[in-house]
Protein backbone atom coordinates (compact mmCIF):
# COMPACT_ATOMS: atom_id res chain seq x y z
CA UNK A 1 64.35 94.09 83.23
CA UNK A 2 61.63 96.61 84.95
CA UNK A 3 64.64 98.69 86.51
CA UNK A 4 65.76 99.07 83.18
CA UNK A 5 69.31 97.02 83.44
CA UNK A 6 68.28 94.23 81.41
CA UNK A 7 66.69 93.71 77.52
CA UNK A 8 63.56 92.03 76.50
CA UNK A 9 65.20 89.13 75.59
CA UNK A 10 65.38 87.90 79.24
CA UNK A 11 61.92 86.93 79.39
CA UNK A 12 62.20 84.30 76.22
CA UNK A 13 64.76 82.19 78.88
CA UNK A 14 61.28 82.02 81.42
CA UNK A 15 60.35 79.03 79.70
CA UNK A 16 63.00 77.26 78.44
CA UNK A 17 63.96 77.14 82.79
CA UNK A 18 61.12 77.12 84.34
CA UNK A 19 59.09 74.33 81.80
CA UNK A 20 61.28 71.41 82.43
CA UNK A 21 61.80 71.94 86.19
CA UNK A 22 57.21 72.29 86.60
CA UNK A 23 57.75 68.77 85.05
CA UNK A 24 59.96 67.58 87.64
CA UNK A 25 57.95 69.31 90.11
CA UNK A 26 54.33 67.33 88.75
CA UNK A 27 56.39 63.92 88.48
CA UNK A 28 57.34 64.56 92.03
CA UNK A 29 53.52 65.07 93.37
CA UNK A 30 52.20 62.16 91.58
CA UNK A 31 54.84 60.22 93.15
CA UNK A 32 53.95 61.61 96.31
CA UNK A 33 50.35 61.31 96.31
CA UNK A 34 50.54 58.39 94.87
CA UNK A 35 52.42 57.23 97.77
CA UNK A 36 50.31 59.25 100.26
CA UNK A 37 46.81 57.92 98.77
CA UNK A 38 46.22 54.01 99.83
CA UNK A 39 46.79 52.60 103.36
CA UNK A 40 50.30 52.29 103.88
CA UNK A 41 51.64 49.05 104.85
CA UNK A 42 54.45 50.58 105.76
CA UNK A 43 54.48 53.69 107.47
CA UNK A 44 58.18 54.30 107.18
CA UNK A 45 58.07 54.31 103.63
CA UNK A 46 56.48 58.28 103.30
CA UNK A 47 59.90 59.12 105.63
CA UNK A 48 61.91 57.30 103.16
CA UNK A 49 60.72 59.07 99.89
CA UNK A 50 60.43 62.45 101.61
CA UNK A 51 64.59 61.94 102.83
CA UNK A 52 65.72 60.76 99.16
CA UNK A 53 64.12 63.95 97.72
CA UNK A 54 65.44 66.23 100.37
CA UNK A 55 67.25 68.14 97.83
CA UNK A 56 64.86 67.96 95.70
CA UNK A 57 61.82 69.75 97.66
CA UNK A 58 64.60 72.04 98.87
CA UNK A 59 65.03 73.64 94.88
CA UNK A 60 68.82 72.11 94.85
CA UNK A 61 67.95 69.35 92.55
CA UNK A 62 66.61 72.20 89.45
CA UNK A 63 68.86 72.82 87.51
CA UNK A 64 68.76 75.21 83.87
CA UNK A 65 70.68 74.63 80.73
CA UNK A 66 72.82 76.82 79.27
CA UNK A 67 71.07 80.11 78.14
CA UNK A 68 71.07 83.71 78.19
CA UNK A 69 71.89 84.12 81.72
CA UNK A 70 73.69 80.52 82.18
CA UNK A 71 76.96 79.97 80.85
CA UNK A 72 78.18 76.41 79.73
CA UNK A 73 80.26 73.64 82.19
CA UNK A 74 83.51 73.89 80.70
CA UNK A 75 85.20 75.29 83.82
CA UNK A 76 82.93 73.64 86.39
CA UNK A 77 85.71 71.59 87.54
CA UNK A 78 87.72 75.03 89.04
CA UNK A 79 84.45 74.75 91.13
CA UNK A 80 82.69 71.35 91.33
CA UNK A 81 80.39 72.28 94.21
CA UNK A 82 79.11 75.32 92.60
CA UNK A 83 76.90 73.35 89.82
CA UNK A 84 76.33 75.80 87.03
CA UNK A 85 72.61 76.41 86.71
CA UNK A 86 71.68 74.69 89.93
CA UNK A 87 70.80 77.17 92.61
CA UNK A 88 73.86 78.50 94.72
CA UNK A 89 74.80 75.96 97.78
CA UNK A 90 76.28 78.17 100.60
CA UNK A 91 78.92 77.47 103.18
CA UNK A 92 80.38 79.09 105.74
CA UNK A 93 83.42 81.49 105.58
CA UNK A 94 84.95 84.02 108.00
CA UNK A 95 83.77 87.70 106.89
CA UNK A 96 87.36 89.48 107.88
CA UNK A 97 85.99 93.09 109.01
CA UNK A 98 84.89 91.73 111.88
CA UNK A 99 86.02 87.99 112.14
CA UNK A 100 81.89 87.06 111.93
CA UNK A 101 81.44 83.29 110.67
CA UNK A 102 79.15 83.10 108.63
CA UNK A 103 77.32 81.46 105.80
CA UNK A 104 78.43 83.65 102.90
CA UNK A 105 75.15 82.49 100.52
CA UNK A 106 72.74 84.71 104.12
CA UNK A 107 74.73 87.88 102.48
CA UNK A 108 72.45 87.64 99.82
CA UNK A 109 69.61 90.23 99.67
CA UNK A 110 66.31 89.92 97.19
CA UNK A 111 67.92 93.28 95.95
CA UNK A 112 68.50 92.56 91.98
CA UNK A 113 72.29 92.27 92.14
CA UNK A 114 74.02 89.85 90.35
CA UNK A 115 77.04 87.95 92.51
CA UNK A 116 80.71 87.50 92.13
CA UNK A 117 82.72 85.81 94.26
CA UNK A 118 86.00 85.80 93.79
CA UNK A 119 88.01 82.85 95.07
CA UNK A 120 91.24 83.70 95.44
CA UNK A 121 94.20 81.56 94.66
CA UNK A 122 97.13 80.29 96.82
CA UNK A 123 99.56 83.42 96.20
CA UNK A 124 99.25 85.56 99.42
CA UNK A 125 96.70 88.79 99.91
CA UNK A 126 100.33 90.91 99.63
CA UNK A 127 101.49 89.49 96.53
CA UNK A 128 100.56 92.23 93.89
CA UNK A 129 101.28 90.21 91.06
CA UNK A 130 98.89 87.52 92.13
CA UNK A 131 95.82 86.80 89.91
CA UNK A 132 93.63 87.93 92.09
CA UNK A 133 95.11 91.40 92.48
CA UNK A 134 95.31 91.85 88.79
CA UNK A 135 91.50 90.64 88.19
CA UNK A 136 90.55 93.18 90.69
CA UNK A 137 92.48 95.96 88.85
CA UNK A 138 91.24 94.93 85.75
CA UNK A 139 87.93 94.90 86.72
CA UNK A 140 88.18 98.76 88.91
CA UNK A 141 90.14 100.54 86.37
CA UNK A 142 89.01 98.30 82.40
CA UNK A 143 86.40 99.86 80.14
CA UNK A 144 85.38 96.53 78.97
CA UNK A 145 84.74 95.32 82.83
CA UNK A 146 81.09 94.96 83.87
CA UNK A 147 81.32 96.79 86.60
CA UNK A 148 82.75 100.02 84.66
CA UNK A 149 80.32 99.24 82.02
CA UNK A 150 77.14 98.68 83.64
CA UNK A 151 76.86 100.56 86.98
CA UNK A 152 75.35 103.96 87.04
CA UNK A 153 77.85 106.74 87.59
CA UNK A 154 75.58 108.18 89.89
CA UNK A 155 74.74 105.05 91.40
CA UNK A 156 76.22 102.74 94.59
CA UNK A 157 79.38 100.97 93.40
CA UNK A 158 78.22 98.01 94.18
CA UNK A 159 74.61 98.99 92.88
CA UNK A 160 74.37 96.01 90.11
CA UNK A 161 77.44 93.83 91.10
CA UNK A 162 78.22 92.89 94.61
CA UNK A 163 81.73 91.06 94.21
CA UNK A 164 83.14 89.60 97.33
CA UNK A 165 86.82 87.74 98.02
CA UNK A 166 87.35 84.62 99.60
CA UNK A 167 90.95 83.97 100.37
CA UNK A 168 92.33 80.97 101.33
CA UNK A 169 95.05 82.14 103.81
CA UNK A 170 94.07 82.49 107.59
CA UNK A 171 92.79 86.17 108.82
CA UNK A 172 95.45 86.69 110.89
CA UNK A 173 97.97 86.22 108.10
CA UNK A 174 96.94 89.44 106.09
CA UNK A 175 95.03 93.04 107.28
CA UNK A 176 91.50 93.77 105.52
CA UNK A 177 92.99 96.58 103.48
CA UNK A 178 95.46 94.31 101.78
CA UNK A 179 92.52 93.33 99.56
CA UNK A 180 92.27 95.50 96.42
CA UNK A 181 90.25 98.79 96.39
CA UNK A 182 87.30 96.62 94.47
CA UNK A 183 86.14 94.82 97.39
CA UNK A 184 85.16 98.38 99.32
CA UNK A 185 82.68 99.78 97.86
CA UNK A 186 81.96 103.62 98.14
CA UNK A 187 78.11 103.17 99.05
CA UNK A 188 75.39 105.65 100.05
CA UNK A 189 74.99 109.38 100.08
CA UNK A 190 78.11 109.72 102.12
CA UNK A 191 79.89 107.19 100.04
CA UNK A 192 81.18 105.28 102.89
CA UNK A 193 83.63 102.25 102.10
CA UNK A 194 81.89 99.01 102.40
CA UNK A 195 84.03 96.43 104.50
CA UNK A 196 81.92 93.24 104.79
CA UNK A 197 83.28 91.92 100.93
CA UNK A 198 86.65 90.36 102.05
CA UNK A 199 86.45 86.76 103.45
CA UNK A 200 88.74 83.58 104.62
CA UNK A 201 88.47 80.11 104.06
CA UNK A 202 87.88 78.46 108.13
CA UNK A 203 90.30 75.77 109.15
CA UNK A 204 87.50 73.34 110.64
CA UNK A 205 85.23 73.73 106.89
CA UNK A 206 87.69 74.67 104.68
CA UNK A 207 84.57 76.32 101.78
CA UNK A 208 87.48 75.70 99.02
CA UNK A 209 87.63 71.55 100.55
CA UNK A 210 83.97 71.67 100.99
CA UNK A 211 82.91 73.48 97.49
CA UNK A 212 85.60 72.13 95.44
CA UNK A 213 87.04 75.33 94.79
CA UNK A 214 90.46 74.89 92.64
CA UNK A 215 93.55 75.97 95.03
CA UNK A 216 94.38 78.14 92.00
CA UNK A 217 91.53 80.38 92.47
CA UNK A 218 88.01 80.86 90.39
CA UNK A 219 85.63 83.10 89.63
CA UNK A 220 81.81 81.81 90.47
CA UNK A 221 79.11 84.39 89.13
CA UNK A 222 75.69 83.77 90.56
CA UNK A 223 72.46 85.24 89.64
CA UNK A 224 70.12 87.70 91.30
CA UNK A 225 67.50 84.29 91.62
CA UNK A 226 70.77 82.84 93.42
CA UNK A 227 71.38 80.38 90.78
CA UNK A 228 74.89 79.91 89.57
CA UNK A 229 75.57 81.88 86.45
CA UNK A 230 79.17 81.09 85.54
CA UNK A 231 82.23 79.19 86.31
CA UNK A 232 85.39 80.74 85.37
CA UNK A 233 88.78 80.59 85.75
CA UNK A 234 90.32 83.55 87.03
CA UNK A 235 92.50 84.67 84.77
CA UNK A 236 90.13 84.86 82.33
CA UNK A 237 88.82 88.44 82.40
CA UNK A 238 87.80 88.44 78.48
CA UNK A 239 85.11 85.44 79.35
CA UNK A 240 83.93 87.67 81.96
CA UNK A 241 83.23 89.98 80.53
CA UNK A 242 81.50 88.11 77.00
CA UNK A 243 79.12 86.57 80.22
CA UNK A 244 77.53 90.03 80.46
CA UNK A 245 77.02 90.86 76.78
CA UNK A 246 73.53 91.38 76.29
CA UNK A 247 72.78 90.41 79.51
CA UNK A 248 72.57 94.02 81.01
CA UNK A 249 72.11 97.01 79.72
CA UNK A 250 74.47 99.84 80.31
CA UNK A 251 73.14 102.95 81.17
């Protein structure tokens, strides 16, 4: 909202979020210092408390209701490990540019950008008329797409949305540039093509086994706090683009 992308209306989600999850968090200490405060007869016990909440004390257990910035669970099952409103679980991937494994959540940045990642469905990175190619399409070339609407013309492409693919086929099935234009971004004053947005599912953690991402593709939008936004199918450009309505401002 400071930079100018989003409206005032933001800050009335603050505590609506934030009010039930400090409740958690208190519930939590007391149960902890409760715990913590008379001799323990059993010293295993703080280990066993501290395991169970694991998740918990690591911020994957918060999770916000549908609001201005979190859509509704009507698609979560295209991507059941992606919890809508519960803060974005990684896993690794293999970035194709330069065959790097990686975990694709440390590409992340505390930069302001909201997240797409587009999981790509079982029709090969050739096929033109596969749904992937036309979302990408839709979203380089639509006036109603976010990324036409929202970014700065005389900003970075990727200055408010960095969208990334993840295919399912193996990287030595397909070349980089077989993914669409939209996953290059022309970035910086030289406006140099950005090539670290294409990815592949591994064969030994398989993110689409492991994140229960639908074999026919979906579309997981994730916050600039790296909580999940959206679940959508991927066909569905028109949802994608209702997401952003009053959520950003165009410039």
């Amino acid at each position: 909202m400071l930079s100018g992308r989003a409206p005032e209306s933001l800050l009335r989600t603050y505590h609506d979020e934030h009010y039930p999850a400090a409740a958690n968090l208190i519930a939590f200490d007391k149960g902890w210092s409760t715990l913590m405060a008379p001799q323990l007869e059993d010293p295993e016990a703080v280990e066993r408390y501290y395991v169970a909440a694991e998740e918990f004390t690591a911020g994957f257990l918060t999770e916000y209701k549908d609001n201005l910035i979190t859509a509704g669970t009507e698609h979560q099952a295209l991507a059941s490990g992606f919890p809508v409103g519960c803060r974005f679980k990684s896993d690794i991937a293999l970035r194709r540019c330069d065959a790097v494994t990686t975990h694709i959540g440390h590409e992340h940045s505390a930069d302001g950008r909201w997240r797409i990642y587009v999981f790509a469905g079982q029709a090969t990175p050739q096929d033109s008329d596969s749904a992937l190619n036309k979302w990408a399409q839709w979203m380089e070339e639509s006036e109603d797409s976010p990324l036409n609407r929202f970014t700065p013309e005389d900003g970075d492409r990727n200055a408010v949305f960095d969208i990334k693919a993840i295919y399912q086929q193996h990287y030595h099935s397909f070349d980089l540039f077989d993914a669409p234009e939209v996953f290059f971004p022309r970035v910086g004053p030289y406006k140099l093509q950005n090539l670290e947005n294409v990815w592949t599912a591994l064969d030994s953690q398989d993110i689409f086994e492991s994140r229960g991402i639908s074999r026919d593709g979906a579309i997981v939008v994730v916050r600039p706090d790296q909580y999940v936004a959206a679940v959508l199918p991927l066909e569905d450009t028109a949802a994608l683009a209702e997401f952003f309505n009053g959520k950003l401002l165009e410039p």
